[in-house]
Protein backbone atom coordinates (compact mmCIF):
# COMPACT_ATOMS: atom_id res chain seq x y z
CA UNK A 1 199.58 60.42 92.29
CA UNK A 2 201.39 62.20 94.84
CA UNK A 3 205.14 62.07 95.48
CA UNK A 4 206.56 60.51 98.48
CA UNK A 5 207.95 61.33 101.12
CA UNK A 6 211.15 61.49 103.39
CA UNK A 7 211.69 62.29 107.10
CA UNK A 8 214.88 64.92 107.14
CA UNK A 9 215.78 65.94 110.87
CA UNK A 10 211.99 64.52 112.34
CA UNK A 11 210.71 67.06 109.33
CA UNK A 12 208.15 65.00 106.71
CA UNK A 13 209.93 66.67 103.24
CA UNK A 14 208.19 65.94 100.10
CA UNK A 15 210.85 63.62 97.33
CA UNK A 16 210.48 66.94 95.01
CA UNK A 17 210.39 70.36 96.70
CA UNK A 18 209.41 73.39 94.70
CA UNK A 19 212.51 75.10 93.96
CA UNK A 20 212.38 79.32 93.44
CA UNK A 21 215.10 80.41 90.85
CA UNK A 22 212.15 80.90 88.26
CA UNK A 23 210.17 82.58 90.60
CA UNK A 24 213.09 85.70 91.51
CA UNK A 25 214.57 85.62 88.22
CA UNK A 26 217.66 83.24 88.65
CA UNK A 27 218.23 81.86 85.40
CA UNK A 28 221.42 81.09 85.14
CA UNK A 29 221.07 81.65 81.41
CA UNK A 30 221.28 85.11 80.41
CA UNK A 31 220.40 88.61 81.79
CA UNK A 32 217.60 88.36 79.33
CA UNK A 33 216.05 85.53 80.76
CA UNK A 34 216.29 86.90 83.94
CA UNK A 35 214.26 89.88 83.41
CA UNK A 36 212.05 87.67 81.61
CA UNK A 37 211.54 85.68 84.73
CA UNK A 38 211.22 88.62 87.09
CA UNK A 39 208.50 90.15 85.00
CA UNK A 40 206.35 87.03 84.46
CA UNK A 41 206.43 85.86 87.71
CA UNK A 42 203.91 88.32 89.54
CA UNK A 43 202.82 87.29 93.19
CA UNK A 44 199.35 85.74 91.63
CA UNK A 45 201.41 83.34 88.83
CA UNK A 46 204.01 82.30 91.91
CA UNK A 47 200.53 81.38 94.11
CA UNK A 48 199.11 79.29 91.07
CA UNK A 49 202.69 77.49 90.64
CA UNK A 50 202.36 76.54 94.64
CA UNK A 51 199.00 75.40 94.28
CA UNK A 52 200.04 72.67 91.36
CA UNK A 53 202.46 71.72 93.91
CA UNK A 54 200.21 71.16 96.92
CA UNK A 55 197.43 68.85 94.80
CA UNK A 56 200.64 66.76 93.74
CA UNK A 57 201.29 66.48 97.50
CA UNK A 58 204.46 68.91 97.33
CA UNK A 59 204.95 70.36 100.84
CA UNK A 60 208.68 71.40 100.58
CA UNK A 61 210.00 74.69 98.64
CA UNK A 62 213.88 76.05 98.92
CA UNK A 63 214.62 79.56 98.36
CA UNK A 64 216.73 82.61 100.10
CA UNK A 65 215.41 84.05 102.75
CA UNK A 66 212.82 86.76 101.42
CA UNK A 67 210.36 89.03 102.57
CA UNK A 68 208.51 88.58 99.26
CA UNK A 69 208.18 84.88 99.28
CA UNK A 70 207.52 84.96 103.32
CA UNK A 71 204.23 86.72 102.51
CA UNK A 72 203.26 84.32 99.39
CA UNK A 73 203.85 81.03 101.30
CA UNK A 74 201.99 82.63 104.30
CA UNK A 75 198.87 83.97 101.32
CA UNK A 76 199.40 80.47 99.74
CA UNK A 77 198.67 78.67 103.55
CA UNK A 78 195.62 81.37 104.12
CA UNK A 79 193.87 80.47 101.46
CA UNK A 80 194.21 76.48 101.22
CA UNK A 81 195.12 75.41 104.77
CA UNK A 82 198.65 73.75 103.25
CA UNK A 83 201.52 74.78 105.57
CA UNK A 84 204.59 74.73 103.52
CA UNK A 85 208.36 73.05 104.96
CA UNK A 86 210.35 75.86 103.71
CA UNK A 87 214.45 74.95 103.50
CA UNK A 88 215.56 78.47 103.66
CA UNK A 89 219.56 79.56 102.61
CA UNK A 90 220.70 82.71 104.07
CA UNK A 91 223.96 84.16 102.24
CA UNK A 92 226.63 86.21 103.64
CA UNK A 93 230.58 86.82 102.92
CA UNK A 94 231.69 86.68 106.49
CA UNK A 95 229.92 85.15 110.05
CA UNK A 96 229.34 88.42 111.33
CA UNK A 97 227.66 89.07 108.55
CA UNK A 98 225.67 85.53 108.36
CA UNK A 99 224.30 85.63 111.52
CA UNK A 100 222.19 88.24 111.06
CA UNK A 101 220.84 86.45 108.03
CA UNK A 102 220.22 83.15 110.51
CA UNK A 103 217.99 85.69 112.54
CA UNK A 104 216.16 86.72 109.71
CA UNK A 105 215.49 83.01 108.61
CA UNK A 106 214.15 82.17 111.47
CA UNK A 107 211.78 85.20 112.23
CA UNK A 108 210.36 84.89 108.41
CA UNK A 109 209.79 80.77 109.76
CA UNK A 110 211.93 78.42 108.08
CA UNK A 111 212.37 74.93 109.67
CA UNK A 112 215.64 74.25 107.33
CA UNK A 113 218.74 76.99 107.57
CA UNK A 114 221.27 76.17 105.43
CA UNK A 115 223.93 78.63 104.62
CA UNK A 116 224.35 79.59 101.18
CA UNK A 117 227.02 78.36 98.53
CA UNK A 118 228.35 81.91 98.65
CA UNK A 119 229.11 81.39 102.53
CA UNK A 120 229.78 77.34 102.69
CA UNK A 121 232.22 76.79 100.42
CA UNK A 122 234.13 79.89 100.88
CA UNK A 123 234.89 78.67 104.31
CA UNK A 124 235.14 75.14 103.48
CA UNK A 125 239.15 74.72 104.99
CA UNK A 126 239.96 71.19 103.14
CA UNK A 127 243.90 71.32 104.41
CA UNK A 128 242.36 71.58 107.63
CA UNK A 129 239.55 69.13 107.23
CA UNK A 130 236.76 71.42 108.71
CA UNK A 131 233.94 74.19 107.84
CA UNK A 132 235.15 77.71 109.46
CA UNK A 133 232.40 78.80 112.10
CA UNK A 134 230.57 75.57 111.22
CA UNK A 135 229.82 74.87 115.08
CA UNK A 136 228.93 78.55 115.33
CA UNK A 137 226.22 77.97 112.59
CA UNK A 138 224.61 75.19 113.24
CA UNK A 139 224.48 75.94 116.99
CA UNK A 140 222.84 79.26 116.38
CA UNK A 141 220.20 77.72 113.37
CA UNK A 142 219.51 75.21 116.66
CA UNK A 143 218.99 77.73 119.09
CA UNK A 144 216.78 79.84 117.08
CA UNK A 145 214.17 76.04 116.52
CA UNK A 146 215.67 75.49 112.37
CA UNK A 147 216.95 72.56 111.49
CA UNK A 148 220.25 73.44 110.12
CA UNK A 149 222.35 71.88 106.94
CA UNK A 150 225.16 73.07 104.15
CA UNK A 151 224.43 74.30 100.63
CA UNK A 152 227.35 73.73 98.66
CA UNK A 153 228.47 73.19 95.12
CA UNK A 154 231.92 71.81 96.75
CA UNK A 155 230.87 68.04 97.45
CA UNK A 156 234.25 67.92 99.54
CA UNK A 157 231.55 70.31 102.34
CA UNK A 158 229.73 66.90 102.64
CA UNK A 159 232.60 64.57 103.24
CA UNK A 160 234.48 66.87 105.32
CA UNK A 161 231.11 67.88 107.59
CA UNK A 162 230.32 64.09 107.33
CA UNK A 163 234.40 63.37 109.41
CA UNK A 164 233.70 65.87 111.62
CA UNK A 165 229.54 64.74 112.95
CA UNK A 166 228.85 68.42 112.30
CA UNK A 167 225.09 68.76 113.61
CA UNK A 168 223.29 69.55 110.23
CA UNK A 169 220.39 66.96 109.24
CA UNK A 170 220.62 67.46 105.52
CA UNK A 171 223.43 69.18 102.43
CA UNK A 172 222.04 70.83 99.21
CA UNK A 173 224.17 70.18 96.33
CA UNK A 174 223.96 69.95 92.56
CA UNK A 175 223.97 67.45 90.19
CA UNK A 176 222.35 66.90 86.72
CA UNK A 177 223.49 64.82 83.59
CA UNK A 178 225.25 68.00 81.87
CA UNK A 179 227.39 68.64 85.13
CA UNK A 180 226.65 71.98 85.38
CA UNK A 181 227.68 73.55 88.42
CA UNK A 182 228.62 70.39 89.71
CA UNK A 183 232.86 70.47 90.88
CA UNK A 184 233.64 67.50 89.29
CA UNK A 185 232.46 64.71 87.24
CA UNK A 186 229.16 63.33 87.57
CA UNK A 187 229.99 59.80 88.37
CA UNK A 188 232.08 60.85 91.97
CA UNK A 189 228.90 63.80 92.61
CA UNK A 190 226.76 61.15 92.56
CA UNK A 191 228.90 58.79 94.91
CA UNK A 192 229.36 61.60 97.44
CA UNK A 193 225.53 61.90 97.53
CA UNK A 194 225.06 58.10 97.93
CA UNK A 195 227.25 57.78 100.45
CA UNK A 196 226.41 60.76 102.55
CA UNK A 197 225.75 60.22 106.11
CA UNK A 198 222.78 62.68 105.77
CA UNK A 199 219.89 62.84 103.10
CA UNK A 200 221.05 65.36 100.41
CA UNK A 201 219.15 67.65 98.56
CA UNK A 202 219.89 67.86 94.64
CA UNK A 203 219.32 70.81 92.84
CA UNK A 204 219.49 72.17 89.39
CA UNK A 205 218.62 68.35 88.17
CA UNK A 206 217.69 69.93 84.57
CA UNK A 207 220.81 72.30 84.34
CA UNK A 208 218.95 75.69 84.49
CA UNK A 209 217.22 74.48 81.69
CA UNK A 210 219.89 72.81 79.75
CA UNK A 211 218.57 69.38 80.15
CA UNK A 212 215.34 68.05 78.89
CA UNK A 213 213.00 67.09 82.55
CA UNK A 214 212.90 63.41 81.19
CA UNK A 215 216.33 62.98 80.98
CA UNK A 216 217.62 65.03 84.44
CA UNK A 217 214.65 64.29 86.54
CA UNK A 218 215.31 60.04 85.69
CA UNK A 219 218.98 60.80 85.84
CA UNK A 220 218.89 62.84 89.12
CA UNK A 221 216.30 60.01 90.59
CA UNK A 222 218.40 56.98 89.76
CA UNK A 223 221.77 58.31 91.28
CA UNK A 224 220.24 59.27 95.12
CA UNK A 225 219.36 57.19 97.93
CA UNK A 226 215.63 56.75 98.59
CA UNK A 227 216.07 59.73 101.47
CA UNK A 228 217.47 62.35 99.18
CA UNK A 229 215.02 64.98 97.64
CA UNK A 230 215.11 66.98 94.78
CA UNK A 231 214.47 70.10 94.10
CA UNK A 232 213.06 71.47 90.86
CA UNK A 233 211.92 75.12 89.53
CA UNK A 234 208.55 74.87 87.90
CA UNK A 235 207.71 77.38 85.29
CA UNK A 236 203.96 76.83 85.04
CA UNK A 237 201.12 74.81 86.60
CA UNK A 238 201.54 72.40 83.57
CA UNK A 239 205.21 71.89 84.45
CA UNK A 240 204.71 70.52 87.77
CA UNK A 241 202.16 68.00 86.28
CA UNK A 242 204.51 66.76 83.72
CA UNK A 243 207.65 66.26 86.22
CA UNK A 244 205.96 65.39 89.14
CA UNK A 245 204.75 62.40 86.68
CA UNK A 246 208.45 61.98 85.82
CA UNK A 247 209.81 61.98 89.22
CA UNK A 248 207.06 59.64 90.38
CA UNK A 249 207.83 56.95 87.59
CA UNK A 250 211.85 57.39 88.04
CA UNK A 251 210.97 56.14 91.43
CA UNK A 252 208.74 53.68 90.58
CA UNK A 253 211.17 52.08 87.78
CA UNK A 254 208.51 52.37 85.43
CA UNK A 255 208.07 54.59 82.33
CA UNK A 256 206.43 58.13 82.69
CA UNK A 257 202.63 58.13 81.05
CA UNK A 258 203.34 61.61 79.29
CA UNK A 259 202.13 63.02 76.06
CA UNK A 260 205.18 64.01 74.12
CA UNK A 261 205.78 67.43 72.33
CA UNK A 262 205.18 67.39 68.63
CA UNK A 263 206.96 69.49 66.21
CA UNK A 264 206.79 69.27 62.29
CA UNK A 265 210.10 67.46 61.88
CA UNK A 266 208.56 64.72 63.95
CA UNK A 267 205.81 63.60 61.31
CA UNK A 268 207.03 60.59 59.97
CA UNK A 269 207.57 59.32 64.02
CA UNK A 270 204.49 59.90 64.97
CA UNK A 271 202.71 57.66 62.14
């Protein structure tokens, strides 16, 4: 079945969005993996990824801005007709800096700009209760026709751009069972996202691979409101079968229809 979706900022946004670490190499493992990644993941193995997303009724993908993936979502559209929401985070160290990176988001054709960890939490002023240059931002992401938002692994960016009615539509942040990146405990991440004035975006829900998809995709699913997407890196065509599966019976309340993996030491189990 196909996943649902939600309306961010007038925007239809698929509940799971194809996430991109995979894709460039971002394991957040080991420099191993990395290279791993960045060899396997040719232009042709990326394409057949995207179109596993698109039967599933995946529209949404997050990455960096990128040359590379401009021209494989733009191959990807040629060939099947499927235009692709693409929620795009420029990073930068300063706003001088950043808002060249807003121009070059918009002119590769994101609808979503939404500055980069790296950028937004660096400049997250919590004695002051504001984002520095967070007006600047989000009137230049307007201006330019993106819908703009924060990624952040601070959840303080959401409750202090939430006080001050920034204009973003949506916040990326992470959250997965094992806490990893999240800032603090998992119980408060997942009350910040609940009670977000905006739909939030969750990322890493399986921990860069630290957390079986069963386990983070339910957990992720169960802890959002019913606007918040998630975002997930697929490794294979077979991978965004199995969690899409997952994702659709987390929100279903029911339990996922999957074959399980079968190793030797599960004999006796499985008779």
């Amino acid at each position: 079945m196909p996943v649902p979706m939600t309306n961010i900022g007038g925007i239809e946004v698929s509940r799971v969005i194809c996430g991109t670490n995979p894709f460039f190499g971002f394991s957040h493992f080991s420099k191993a993996k990395d290279e791993w990644m960045q060899k396997h993941f040719t232009d042709e193995r990326i394409l057949e990824v995207l179109e596993a997303c698109r039967e599933f009724g995946i529209n949404t993908t997050l990455s960096s801005p990128s040359d590379r993936y401009a021209k494989i979502l733009k191959e990807h559209e040629r060939q099947t007709g499927h235009h692709w929401v693409w929620m795009a985070t420029p990073g930068a160290m300063t706003w001088d800096e950043l808002k060249d990176q807003i121009k070059w988001t918009a002119d590769l054709g994101a609808e979503f700009c939404m500055p980069h960890q790296m950028f937004t939490d660096s400049h997250l002023l919590l004695a002051e209760n504001r984002i520095l240059h967070a007006e600047d931002v989000t009137r230049t992401a307007r201006d330019l026709g993106m819908a703009p938002g924060w990624s952040a692994h601070r959840p303080e960016v959401i409750t202090v751009s939430d006080d001050n009615d920034y204009d973003v539509e949506t916040y990326i942040t992470p959250y997965n069972p094992a806490g990893f990146l999240c800032q603090v405990e998992t119980d408060w991440t997942g009350s910040i996202i609940r009670s977000a004035k905006k739909p939030v975006t969750v990322i890493k829900p399986l921990g860069a691979g630290r957390v079986m998809p069963p386990t983070g995709i339910e957990f992720a699913f169960n802890g959002i409101k019913d606007s918040d997407p998630v975002a997930i890196g697929f490794m294979s065509p077979g991978e965004v079968r199995e969690d899409v599966e997952i994702a659709n019976a987390a929100m279903e309340r029911r339990a996922a229809a999957l074959e399980l993996q079968f190793t030797r030491s599960k004999t006796a189990l499985a008779r």
